[in-house]
Protein backbone atom coordinates (compact mmCIF):
# COMPACT_ATOMS: atom_id res chain seq x y z
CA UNK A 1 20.26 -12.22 -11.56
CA UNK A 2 22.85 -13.65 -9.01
CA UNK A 3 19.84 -16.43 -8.22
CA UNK A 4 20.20 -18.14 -11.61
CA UNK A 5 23.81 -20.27 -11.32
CA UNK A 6 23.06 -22.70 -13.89
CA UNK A 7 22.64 -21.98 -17.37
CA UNK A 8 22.26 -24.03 -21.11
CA UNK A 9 23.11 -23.29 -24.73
CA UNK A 10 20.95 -24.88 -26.94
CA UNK A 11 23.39 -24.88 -30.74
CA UNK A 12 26.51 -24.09 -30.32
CA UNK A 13 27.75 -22.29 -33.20
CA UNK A 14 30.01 -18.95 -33.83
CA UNK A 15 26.82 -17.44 -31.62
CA UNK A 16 26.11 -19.71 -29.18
CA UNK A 17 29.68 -20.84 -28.22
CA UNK A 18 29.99 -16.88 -27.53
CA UNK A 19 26.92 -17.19 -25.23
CA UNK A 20 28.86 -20.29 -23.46
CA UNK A 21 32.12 -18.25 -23.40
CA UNK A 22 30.19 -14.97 -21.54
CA UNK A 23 27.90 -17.43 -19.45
CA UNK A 24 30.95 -19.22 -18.15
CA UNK A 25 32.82 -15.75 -17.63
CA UNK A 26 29.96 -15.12 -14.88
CA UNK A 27 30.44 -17.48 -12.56
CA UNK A 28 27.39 -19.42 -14.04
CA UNK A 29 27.38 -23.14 -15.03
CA UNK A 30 26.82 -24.21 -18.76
CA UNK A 31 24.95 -27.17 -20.54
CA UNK A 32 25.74 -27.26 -23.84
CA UNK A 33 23.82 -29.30 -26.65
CA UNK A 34 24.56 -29.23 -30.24
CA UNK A 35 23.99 -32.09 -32.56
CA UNK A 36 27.36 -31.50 -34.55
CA UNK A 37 30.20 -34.41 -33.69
CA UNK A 38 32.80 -31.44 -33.20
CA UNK A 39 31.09 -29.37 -31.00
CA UNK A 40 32.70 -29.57 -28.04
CA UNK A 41 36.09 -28.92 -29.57
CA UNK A 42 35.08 -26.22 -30.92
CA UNK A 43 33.28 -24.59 -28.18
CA UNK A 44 36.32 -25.41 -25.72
CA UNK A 45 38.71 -23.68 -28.23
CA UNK A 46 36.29 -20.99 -28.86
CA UNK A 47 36.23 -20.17 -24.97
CA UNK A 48 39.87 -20.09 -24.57
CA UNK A 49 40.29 -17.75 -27.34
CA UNK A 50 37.40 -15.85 -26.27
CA UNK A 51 38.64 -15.49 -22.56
CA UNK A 52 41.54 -12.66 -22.69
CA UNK A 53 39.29 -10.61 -24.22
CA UNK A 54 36.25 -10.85 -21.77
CA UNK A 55 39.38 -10.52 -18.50
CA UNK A 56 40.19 -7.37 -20.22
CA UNK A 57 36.98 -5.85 -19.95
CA UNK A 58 36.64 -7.33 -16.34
CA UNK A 59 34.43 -9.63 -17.29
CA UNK A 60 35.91 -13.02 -15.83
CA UNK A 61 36.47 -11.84 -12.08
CA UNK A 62 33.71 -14.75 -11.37
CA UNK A 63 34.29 -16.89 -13.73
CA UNK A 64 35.78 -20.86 -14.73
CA UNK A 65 36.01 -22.26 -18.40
CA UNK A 66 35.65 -25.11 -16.81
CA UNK A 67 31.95 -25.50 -15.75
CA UNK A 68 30.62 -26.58 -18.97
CA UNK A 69 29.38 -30.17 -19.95
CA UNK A 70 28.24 -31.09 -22.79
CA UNK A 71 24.83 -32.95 -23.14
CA UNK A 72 23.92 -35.49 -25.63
CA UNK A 73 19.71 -34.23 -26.22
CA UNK A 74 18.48 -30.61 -25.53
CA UNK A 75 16.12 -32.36 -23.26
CA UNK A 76 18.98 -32.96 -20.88
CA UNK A 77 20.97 -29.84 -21.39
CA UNK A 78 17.56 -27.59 -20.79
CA UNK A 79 16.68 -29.79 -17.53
CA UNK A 80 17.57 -27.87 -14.54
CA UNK A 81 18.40 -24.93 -16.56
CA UNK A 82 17.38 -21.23 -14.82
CA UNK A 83 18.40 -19.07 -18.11
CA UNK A 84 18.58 -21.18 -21.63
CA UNK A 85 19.81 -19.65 -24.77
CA UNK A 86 18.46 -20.62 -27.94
CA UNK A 87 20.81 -20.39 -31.06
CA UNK A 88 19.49 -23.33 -33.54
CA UNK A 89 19.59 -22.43 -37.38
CA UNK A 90 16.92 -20.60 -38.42
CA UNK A 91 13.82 -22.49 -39.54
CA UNK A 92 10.90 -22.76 -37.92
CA UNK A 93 10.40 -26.50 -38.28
CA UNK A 94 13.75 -26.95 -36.81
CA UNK A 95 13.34 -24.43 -33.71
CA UNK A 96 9.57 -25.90 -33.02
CA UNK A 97 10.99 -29.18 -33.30
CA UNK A 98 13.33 -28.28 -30.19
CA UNK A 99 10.77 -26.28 -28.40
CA UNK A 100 8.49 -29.54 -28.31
CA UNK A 101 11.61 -31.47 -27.29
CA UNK A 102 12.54 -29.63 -24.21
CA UNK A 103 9.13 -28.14 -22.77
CA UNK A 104 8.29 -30.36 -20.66
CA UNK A 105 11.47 -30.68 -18.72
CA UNK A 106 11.58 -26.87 -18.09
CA UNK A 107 11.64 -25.19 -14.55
CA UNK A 108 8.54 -23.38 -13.99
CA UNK A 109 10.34 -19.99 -13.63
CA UNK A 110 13.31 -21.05 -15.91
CA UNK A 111 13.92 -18.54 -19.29
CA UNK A 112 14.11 -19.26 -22.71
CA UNK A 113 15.53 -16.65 -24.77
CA UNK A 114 16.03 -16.98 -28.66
CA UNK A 115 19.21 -15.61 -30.48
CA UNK A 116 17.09 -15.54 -33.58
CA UNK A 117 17.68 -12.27 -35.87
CA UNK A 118 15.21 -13.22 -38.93
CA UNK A 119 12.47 -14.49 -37.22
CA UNK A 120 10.05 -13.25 -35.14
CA UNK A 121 8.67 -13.95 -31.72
CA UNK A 122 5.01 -14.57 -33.17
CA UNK A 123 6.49 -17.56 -35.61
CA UNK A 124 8.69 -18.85 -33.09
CA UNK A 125 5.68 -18.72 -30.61
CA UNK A 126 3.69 -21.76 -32.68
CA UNK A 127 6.24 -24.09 -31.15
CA UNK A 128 5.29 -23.88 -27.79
CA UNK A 129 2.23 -25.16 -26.11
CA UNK A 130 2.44 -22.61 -23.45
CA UNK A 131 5.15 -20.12 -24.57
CA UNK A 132 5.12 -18.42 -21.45
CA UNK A 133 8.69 -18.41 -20.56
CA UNK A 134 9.78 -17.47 -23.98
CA UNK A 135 10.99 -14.25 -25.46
CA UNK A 136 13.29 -13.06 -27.56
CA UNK A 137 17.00 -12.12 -26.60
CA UNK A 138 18.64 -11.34 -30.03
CA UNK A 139 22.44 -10.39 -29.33
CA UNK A 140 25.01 -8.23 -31.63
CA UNK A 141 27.47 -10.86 -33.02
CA UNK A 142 29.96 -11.86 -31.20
CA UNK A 143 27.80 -11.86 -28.11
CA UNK A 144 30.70 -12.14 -25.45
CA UNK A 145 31.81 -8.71 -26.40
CA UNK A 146 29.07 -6.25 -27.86
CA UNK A 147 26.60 -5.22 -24.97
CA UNK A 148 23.92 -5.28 -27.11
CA UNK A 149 20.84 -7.60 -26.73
CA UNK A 150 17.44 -6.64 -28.39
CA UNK A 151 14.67 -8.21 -25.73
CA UNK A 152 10.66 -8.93 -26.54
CA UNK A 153 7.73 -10.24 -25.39
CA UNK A 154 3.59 -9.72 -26.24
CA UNK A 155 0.69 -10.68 -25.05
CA UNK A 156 1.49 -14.30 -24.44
CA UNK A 157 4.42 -13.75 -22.40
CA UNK A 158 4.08 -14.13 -19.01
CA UNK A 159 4.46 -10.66 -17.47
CA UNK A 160 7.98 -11.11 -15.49
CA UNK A 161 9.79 -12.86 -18.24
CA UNK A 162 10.61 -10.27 -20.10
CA UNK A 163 12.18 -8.51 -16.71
CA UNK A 164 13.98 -11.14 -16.26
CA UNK A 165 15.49 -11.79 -19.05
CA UNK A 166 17.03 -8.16 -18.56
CA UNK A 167 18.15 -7.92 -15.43
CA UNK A 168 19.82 -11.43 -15.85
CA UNK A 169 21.66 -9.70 -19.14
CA UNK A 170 22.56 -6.71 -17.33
CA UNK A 171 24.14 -9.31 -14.82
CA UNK A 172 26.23 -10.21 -17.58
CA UNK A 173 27.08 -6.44 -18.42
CA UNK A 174 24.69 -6.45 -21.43
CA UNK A 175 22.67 -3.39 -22.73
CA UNK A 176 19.13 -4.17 -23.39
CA UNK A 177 16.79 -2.43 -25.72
CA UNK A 178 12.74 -3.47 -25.41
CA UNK A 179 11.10 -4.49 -29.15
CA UNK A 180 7.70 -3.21 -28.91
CA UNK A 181 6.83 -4.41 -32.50
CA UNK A 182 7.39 -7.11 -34.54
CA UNK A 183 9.52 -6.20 -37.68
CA UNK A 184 11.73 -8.61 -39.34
CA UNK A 185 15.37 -7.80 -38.24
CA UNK A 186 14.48 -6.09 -35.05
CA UNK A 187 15.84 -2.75 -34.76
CA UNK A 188 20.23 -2.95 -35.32
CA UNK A 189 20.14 -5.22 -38.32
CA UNK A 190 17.87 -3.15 -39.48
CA UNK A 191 19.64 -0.21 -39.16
CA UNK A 192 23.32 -2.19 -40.49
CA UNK A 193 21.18 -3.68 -43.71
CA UNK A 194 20.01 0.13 -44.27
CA UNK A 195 23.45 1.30 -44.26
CA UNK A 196 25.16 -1.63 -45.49
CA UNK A 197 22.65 -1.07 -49.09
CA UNK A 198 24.44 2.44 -49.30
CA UNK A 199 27.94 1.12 -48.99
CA UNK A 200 26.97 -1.43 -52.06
CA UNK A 201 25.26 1.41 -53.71
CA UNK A 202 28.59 3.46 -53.54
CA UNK A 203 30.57 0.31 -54.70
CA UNK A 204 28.48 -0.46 -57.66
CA UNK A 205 27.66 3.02 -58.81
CA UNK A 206 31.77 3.53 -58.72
CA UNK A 207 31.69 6.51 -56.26
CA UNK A 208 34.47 4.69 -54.09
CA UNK A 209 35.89 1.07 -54.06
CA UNK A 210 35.20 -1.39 -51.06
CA UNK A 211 37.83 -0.46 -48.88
CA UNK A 212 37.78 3.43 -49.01
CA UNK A 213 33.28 2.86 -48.39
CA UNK A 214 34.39 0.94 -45.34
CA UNK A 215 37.29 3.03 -44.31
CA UNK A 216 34.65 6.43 -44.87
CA UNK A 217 32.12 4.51 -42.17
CA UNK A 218 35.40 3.27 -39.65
CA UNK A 219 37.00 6.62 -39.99
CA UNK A 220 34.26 8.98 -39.50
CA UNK A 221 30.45 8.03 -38.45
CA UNK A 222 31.48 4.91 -36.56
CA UNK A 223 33.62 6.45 -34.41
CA UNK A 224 30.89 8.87 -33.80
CA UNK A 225 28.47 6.28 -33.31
CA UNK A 226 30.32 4.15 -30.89
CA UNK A 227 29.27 7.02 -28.50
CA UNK A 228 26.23 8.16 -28.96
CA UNK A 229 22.96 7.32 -31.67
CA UNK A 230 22.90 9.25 -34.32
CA UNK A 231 19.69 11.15 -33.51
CA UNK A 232 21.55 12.26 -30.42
CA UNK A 233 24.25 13.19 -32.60
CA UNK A 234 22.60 15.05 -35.14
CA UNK A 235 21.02 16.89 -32.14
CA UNK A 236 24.38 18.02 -30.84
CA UNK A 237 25.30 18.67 -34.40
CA UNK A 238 23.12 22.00 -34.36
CA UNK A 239 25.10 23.68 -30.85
CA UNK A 240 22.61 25.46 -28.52
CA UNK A 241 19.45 25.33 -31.22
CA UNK A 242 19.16 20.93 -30.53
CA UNK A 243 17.81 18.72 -32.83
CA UNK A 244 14.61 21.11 -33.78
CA UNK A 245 17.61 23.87 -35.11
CA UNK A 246 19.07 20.98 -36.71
CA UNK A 247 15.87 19.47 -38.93
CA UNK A 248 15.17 22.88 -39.77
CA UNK A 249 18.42 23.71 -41.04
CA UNK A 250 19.36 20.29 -42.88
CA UNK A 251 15.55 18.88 -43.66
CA UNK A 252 15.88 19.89 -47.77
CA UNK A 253 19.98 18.66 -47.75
CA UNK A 254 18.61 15.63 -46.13
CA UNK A 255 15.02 14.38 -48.02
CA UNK A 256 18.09 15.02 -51.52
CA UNK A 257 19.81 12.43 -49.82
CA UNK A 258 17.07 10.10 -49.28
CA UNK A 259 15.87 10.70 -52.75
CA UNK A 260 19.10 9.29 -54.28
CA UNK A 261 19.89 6.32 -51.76
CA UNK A 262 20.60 3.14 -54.08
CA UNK A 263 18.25 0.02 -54.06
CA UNK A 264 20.83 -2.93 -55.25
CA UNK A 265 20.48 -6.19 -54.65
CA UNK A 266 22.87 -9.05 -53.55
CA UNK A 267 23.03 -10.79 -56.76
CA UNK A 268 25.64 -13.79 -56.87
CA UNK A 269 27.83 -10.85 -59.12
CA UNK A 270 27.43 -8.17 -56.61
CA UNK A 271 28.48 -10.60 -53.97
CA UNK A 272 31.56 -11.54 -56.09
CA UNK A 273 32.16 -7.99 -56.35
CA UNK A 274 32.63 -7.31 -52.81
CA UNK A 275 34.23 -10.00 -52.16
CA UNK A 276 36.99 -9.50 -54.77
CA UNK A 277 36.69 -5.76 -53.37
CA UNK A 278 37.17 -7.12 -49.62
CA UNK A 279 39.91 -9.25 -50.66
CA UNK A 280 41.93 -6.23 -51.96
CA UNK A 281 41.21 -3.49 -49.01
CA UNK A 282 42.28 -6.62 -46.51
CA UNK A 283 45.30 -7.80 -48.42
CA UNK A 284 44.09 -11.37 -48.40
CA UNK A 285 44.63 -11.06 -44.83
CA UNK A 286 42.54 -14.75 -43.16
CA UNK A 287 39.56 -14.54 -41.42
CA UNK A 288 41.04 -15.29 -37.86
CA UNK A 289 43.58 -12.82 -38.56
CA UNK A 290 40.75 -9.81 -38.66
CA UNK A 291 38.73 -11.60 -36.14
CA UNK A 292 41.55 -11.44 -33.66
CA UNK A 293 41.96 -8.05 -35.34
CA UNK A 294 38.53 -6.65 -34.82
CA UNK A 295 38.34 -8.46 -31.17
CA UNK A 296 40.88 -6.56 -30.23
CA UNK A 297 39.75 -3.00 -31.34
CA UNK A 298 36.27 -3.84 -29.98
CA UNK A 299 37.77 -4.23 -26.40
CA UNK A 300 40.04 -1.38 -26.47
CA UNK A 301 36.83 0.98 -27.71
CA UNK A 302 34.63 -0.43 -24.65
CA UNK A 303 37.39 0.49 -22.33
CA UNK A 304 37.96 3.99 -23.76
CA UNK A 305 34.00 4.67 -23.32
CA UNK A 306 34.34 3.06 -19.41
CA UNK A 307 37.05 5.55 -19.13
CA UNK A 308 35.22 7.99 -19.54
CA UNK A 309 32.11 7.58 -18.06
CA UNK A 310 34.12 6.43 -15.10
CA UNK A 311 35.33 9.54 -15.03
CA UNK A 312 32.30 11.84 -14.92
């Protein structure tokens, strides 16, 4: 959506100073408001780091780190605002606090899209007296380089909001999926948390240690599902027969499976666990050190897949 030029973060965390960082990358204009003294150091540094990244996947042809400011309310930030990004901790008194705060300053067709992954549009909703303009637009973490954004309205969203909320991601180079239903997590964490409660299963039933459960999912479905779902995958898995071939072939191997999936829990010593697991299979290495790490392999991935769609 070329139309919308001017654009605000409202909290301006890890998530929202990635917003800033992909907003600024195209072409747009920023307002940024976050209550936190440090803020805009943070969000300038997070940019700058951010930026080599987003140039290599061609992302910064229109863009300047510079066009940001930095507003003291979210009333002011939000004022004038075509697209606004919503990335406040999540409570509900906190986020309907803001909503009151910067409703009435709004542009009539102006956007306001919530980053929030544990709560849903119908709590979020109670904030607003006419929540119109406001969906969701939950993004895969960090938000400058996964495509991914998860995108819902209902019935009290006006009808083109929703649209536009899309077509201004895909301006951004974002892949949208539509929510239908309300289920906490959406749809991806949902899917990570199922197969994240395997991998501690694994760990705590001593099948294999931290690193090699993490290595098993880098090394082998991950790379599988960087390409394609894995309902595509399993379809292709069965050669000229499809997906029906496949079911029919695998359904018993598969409902075994199911049967004996773990249920743990993250206790404080299962969290210590992993941790003291993570620590090993990363050498101690610091968390900038596999941020940069994981930044790195994210971008080279994207461009592989570019590659070779590109050249289809």
């Amino acid at each position: 959506m070329t139309s919308i030029s001017h654009t605000a973060v409202l909290g301006a965390g890890v998530i929202g100073a990635s917003w800033t960082a992909l907003f600024l990358a195209s072409g747009r204009s920023v307002a940024v408001y976050d209550p936190d003294e440090g803020a805009e150091a943070r969000v300038k540094a997070y940019v700058e780091q951010a930026w080599p990244a987003m140039s290599a996947l061609g992302l910064t042809e229109r863009g300047n780190p510079d066009r940001v400011t930095f507003c003291k309310t979210a009333r002011e930030a939000a004022a004038g605002a075509g697209f606004i990004q919503e990335n406040v901790p999540e409570r509900l008194p906190v986020k309907h606090a803001l909503f009151a705060e910067i409703e009435s300053v709004l542009a009539p067709d102006a956007v306001i899209a919530s980053s929030a992954s544990g709560l849903t549009l119908g709590q979020m909703q109670a904030g607003w007296q006419n929540p119109g303009r406001f969906v969701l637009g939950h993004p895969f973490n960090p938000p400058h380089l996964i495509p991914l954004v998860e995108v819902m309205g209902n019935s009290r969203t006006d009808a083109d909001a929703v649209e536009t909320a899309e077509a201004f991601y895909a301006g951004l180079g974002k892949v949208t999926i539509r929510i239908n239903k309300e289920v906490p997590g959406h749809v991806a964490n949902r899917l990570q948390a199922a197969v994240w409660r395997e991998a501690i299963h694994l760990v705590e039933s001593g099948v294999a240690s931290v690193g090699d459960v993490d290595t098993a999912m880098s090394a082998g479905p991950g790379l599988r599902w960087a390409a394609m779902g894995p309902t595509t995958l399993f379809g292709l898995g069965a050669g000229p027969g499809g997906l029906a071939s496949f079911c029919d072939h695998f359904a018993g191997t598969f409902n075994g499976w199911w049967d004996d999936l773990g249920t743990p829990q993250l206790t404080a010593e299962t969290a210590q666990r992993l941790s003291d697991g993570l620590a090993e299979a990363t050498q101690g290495a610091p968390v900038s050190e596999l941020s940069a790490r994981r930044d790195a392999m994210i971008v080279a991935i994207q461009q592989a897949l570019r590659a070779v769609e590109d050249s289809r």
